[in-house]
N, C-alpha and C. Protein backbone atom coordinates (compact mmCIF):
# COMPACT_ATOMS: atom_id res chain seq x y z
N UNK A 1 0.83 -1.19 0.00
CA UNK A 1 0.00 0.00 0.00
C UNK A 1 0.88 1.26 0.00
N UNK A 2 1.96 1.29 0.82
CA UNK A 2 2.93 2.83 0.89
C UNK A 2 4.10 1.97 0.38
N UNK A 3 3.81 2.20 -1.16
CA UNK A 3 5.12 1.74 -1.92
C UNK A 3 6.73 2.94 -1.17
N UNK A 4 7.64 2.66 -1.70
CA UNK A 4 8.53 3.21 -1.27
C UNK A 4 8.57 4.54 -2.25
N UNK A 5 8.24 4.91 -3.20
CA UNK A 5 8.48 6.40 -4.09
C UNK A 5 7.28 7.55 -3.43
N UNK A 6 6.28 6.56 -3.55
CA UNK A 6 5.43 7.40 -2.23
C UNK A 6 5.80 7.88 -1.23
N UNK A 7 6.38 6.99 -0.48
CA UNK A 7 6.74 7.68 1.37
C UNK A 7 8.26 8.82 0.68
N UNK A 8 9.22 8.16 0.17
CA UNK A 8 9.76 8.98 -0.23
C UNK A 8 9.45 11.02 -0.55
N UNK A 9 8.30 10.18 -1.60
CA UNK A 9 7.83 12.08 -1.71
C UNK A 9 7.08 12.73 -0.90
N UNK A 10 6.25 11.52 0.00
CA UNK A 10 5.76 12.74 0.71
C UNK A 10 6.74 13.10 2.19
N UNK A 11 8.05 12.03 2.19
CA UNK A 11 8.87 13.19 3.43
C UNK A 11 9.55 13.94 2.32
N UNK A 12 9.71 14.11 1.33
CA UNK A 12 10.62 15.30 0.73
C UNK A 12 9.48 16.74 0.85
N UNK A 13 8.16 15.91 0.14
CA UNK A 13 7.29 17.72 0.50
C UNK A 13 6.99 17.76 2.10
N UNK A 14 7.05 16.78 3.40
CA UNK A 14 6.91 17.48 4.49
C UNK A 14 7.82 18.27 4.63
N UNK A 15 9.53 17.85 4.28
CA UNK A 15 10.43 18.85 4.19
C UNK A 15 10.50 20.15 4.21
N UNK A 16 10.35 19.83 2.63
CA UNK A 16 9.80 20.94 2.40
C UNK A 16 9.05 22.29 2.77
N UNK A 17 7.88 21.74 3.25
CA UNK A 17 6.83 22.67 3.68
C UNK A 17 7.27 23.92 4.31
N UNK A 18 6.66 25.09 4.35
CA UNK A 18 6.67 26.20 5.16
C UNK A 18 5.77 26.16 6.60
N UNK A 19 6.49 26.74 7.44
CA UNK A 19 5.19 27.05 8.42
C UNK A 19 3.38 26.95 8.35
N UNK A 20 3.22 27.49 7.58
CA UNK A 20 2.09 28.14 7.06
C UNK A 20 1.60 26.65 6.31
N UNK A 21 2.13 26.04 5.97
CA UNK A 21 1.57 24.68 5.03
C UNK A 21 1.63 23.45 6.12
N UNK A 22 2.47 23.44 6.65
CA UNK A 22 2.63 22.68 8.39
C UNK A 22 1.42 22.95 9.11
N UNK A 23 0.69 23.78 9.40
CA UNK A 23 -0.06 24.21 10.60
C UNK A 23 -1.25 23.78 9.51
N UNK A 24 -1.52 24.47 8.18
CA UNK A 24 -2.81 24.02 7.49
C UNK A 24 -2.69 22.41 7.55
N UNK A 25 -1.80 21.61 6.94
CA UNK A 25 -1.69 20.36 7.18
C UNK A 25 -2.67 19.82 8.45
N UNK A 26 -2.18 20.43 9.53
CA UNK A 26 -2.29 19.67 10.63
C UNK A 26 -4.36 20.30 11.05
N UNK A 27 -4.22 21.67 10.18
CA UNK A 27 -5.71 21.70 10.21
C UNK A 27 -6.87 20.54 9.61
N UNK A 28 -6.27 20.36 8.43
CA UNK A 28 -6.90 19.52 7.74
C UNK A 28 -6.98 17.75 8.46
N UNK A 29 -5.72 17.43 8.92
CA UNK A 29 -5.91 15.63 9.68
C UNK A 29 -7.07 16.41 10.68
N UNK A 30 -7.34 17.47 11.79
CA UNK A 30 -7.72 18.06 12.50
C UNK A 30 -9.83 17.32 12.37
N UNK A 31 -9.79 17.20 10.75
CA UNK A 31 -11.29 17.43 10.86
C UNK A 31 -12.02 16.55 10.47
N UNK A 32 -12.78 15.45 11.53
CA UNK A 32 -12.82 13.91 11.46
C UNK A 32 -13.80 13.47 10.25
N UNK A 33 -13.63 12.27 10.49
CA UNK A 33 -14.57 11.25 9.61
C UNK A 33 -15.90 11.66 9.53
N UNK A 34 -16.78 11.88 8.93
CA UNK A 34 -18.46 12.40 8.77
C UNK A 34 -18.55 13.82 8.81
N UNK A 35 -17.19 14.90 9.26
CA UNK A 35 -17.51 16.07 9.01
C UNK A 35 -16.68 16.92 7.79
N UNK A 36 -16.92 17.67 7.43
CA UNK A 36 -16.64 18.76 6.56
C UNK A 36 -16.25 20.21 7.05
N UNK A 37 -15.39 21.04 6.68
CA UNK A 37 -15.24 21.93 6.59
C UNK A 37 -14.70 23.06 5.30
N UNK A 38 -15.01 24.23 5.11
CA UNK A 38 -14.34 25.19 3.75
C UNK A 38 -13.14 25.63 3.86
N UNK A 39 -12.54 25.61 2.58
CA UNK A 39 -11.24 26.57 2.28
C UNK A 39 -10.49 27.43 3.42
N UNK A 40 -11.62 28.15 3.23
CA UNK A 40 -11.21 29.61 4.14
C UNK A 40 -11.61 29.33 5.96
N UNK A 41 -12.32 28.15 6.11
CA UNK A 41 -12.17 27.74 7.78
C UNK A 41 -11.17 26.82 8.18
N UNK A 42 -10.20 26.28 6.89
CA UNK A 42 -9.23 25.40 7.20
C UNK A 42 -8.21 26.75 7.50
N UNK A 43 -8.44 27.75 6.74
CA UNK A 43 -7.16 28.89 6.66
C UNK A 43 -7.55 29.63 8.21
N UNK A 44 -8.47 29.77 8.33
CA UNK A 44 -8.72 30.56 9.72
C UNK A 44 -8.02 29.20 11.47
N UNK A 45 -8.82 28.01 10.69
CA UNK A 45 -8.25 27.30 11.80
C UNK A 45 -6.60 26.49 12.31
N UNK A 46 -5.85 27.11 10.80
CA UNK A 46 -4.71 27.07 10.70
C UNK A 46 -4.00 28.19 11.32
N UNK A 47 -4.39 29.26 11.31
CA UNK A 47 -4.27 30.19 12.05
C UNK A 47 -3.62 31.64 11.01
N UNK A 48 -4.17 31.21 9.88
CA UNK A 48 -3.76 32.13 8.67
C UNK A 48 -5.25 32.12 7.85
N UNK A 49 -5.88 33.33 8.42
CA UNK A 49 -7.35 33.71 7.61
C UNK A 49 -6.75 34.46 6.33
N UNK A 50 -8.12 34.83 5.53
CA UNK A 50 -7.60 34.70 4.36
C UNK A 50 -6.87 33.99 2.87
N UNK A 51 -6.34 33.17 3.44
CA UNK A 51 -5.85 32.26 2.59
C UNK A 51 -5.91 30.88 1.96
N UNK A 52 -7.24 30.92 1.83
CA UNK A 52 -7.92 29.70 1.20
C UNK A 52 -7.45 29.05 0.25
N UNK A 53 -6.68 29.99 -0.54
CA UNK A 53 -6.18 29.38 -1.86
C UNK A 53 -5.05 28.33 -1.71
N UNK A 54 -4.38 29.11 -0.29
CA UNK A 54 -3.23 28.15 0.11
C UNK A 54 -3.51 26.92 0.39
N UNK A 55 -4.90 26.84 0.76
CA UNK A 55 -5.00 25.41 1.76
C UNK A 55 -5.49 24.77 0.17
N UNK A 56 -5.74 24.90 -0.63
CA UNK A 56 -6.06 24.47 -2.35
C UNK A 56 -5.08 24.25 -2.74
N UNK A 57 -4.00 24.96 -2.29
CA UNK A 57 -3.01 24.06 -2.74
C UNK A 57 -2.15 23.38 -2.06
N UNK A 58 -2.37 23.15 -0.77
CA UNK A 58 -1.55 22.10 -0.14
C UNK A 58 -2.41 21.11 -0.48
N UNK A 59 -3.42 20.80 -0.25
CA UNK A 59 -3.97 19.77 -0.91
C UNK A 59 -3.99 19.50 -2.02
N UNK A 60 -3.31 20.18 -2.88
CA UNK A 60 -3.05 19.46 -4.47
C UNK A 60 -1.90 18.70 -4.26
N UNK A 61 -0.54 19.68 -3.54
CA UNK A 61 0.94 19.17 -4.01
C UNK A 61 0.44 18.18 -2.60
N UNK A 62 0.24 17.85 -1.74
CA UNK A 62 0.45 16.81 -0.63
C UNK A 62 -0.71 15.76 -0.82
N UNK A 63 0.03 14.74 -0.42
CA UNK A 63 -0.67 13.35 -0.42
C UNK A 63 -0.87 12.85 1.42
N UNK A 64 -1.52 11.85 1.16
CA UNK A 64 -2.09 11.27 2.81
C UNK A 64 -3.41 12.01 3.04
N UNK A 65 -4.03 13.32 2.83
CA UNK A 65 -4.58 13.99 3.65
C UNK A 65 -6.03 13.64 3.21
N UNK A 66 -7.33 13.75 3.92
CA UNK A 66 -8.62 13.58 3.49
C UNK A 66 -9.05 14.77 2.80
N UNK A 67 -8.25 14.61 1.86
CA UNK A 67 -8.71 16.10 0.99
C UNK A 67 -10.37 15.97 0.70
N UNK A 68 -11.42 14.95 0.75
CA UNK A 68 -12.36 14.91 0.23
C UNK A 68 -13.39 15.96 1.48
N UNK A 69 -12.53 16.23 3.04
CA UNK A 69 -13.38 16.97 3.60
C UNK A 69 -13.20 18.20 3.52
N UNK A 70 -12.84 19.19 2.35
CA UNK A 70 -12.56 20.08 2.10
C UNK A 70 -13.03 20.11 1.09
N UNK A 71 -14.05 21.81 0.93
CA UNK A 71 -15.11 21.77 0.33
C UNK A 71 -14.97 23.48 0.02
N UNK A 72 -15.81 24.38 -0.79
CA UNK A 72 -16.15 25.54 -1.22
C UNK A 72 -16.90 26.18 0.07
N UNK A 73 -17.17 27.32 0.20
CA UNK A 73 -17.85 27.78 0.75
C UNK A 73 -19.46 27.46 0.44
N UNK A 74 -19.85 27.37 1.84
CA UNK A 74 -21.12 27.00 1.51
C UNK A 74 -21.93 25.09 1.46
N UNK A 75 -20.54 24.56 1.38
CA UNK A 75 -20.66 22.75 1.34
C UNK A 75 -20.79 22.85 -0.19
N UNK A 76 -20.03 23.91 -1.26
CA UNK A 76 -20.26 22.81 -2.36
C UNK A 76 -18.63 22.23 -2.74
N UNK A 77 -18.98 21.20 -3.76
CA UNK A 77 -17.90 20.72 -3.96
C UNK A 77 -17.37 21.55 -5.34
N UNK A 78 -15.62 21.50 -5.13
CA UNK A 78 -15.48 22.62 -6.09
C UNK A 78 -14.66 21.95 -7.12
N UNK A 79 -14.16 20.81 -7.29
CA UNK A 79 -13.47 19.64 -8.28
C UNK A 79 -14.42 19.53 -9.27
N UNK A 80 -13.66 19.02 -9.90
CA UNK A 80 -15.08 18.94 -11.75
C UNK A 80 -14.67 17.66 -12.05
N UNK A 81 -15.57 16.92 -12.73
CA UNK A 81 -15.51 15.89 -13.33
C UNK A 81 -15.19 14.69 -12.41
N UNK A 82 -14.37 13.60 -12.68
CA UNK A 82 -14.33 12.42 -12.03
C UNK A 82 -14.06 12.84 -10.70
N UNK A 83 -13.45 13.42 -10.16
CA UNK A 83 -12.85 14.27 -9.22
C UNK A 83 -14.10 14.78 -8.34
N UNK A 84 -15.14 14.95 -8.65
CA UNK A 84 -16.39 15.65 -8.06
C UNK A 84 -16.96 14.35 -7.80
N UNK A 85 -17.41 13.70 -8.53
CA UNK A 85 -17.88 12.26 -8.52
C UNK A 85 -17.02 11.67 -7.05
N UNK A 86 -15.85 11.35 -7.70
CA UNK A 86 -15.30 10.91 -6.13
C UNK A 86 -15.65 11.15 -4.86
N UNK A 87 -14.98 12.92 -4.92
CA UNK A 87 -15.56 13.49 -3.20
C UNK A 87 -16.58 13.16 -3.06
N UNK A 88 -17.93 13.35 -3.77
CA UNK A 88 -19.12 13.01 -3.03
C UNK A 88 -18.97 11.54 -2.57
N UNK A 89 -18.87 10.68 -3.69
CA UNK A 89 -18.71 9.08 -3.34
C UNK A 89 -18.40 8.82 -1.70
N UNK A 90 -17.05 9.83 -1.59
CA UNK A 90 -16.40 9.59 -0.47
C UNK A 90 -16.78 10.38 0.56
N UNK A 91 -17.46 11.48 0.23
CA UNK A 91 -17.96 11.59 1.57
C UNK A 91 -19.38 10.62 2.38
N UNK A 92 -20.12 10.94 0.95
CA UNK A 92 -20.93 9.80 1.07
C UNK A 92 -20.70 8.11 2.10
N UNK A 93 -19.71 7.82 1.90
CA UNK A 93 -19.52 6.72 2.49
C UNK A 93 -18.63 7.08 4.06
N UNK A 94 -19.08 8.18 4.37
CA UNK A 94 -18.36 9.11 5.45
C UNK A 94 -19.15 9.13 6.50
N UNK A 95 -21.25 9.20 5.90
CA UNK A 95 -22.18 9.40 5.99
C UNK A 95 -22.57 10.64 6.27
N UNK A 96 -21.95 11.55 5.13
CA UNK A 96 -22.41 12.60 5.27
C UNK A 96 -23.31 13.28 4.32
N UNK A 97 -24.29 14.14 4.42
CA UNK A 97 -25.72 14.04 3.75
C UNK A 97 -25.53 15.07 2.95
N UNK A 98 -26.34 15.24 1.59
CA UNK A 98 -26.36 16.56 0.84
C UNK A 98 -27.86 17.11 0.55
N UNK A 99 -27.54 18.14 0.69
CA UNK A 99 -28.69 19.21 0.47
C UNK A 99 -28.88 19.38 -1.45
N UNK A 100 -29.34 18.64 -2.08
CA UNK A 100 -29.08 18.99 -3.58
C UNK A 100 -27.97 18.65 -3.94
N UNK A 101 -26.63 19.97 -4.45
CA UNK A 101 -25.56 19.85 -5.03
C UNK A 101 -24.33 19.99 -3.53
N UNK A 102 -24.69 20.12 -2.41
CA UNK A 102 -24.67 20.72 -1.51
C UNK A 102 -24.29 19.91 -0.32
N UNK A 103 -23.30 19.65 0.32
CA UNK A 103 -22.92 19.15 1.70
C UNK A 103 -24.02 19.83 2.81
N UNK A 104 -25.01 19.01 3.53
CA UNK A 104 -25.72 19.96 4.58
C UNK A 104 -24.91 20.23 5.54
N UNK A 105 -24.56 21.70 5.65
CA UNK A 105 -23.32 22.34 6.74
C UNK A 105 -23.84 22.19 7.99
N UNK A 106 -25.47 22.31 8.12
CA UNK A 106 -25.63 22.44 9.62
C UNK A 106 -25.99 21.41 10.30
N UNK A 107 -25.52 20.11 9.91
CA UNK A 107 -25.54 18.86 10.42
C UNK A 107 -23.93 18.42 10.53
N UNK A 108 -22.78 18.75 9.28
CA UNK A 108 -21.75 18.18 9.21
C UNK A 108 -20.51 18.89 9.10
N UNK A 109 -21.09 20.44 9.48
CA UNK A 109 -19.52 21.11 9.78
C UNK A 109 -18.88 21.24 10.44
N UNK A 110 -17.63 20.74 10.91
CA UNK A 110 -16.40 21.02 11.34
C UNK A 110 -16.13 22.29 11.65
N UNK A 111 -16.03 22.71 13.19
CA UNK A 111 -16.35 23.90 13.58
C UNK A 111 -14.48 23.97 14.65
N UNK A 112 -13.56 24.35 13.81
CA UNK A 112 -12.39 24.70 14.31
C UNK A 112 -12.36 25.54 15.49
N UNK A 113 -11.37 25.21 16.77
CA UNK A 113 -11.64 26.27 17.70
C UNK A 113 -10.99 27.45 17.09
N UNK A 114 -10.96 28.98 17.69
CA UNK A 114 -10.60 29.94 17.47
C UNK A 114 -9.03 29.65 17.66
N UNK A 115 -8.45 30.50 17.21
CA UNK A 115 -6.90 30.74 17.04
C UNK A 115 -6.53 32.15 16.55
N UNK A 116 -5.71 32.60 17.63
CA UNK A 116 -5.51 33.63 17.14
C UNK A 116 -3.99 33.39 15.73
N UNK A 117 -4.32 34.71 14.98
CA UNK A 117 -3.43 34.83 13.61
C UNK A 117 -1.90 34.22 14.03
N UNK A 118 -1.60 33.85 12.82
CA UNK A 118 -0.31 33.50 13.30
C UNK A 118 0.57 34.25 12.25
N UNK A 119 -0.02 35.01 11.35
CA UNK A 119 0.13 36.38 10.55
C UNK A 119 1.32 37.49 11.49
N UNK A 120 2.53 37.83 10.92
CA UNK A 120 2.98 38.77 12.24
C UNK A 120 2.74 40.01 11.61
N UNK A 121 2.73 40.31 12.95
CA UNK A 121 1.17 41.38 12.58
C UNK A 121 2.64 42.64 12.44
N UNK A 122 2.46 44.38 11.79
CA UNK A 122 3.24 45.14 11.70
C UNK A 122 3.33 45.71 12.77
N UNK A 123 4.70 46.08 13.81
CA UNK A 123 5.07 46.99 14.79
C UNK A 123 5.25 48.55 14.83
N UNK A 124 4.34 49.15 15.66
CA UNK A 124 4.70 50.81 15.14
C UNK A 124 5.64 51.07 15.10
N UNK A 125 5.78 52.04 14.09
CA UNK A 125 7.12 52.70 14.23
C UNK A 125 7.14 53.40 15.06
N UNK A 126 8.54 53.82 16.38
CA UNK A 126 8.66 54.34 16.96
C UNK A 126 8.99 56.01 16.91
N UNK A 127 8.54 56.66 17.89
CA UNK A 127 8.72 58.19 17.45
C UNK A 127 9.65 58.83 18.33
N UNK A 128 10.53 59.42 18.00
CA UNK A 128 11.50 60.26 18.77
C UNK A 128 12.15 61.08 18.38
């Protein structure tokens, strides 16, 4: 199952990683079996709001992760084609329910605790 070129690449991209892709990482294992959470609540509960796009793409370049509980705002799914098919499949077998095209959020979202930014924030300049 974890051939050896696999484990290989994925310790070269943990290596790799930045801060900021480390902490989303660990948002994402973070959010269990039957629930869901969006883009931008993996980025807030990583402790870097705003940056949804990032957590889109750690889940492209990284492997292992349940990328299928990561979803659009709103519970939709945002993959096209076989790829869309899948996530639902798989959440589906997660037992998690859809509203239409639609993950129902207020039964199956993944509600991250607060964290403050991990953004460093700018220091005044001093006056003298």
């Amino acid at each position: 199952m974890w051939d050896g070129h696999f484990v290989r690449r994925f310790l070269l991209a943990k290596a790799r990683m930045t801060p900021m892709e480390t902490h989303i990482v660990a948002a994402i294992r973070r959010i269990p079996r039957g629930k869901v959470s969006t883009y931008g609540a993996v980025a807030r509960g990583a402790g870097y709001p705003g940056n949804a796009r990032r957590v889109a793409a750690v889940l492209h370049n990284s492997g292992g992760l349940p990328w299928q509980r990561v979803l659009g705002a709103g519970g939709e799914i945002k993959l096209q084609g076989d790829y869309a098919f899948e996530q639902k499949f798989r959440l589906q077998s997660e037992g998690v329910t859809f509203r239409g095209k639609r993950v129902n959020m207020r039964l199956h979202e993944f509600k991250f605790p607060v964290v403050r930014s991990k953004k460093p924030r700018a220091t005044p300049k001093k006056r003298g």
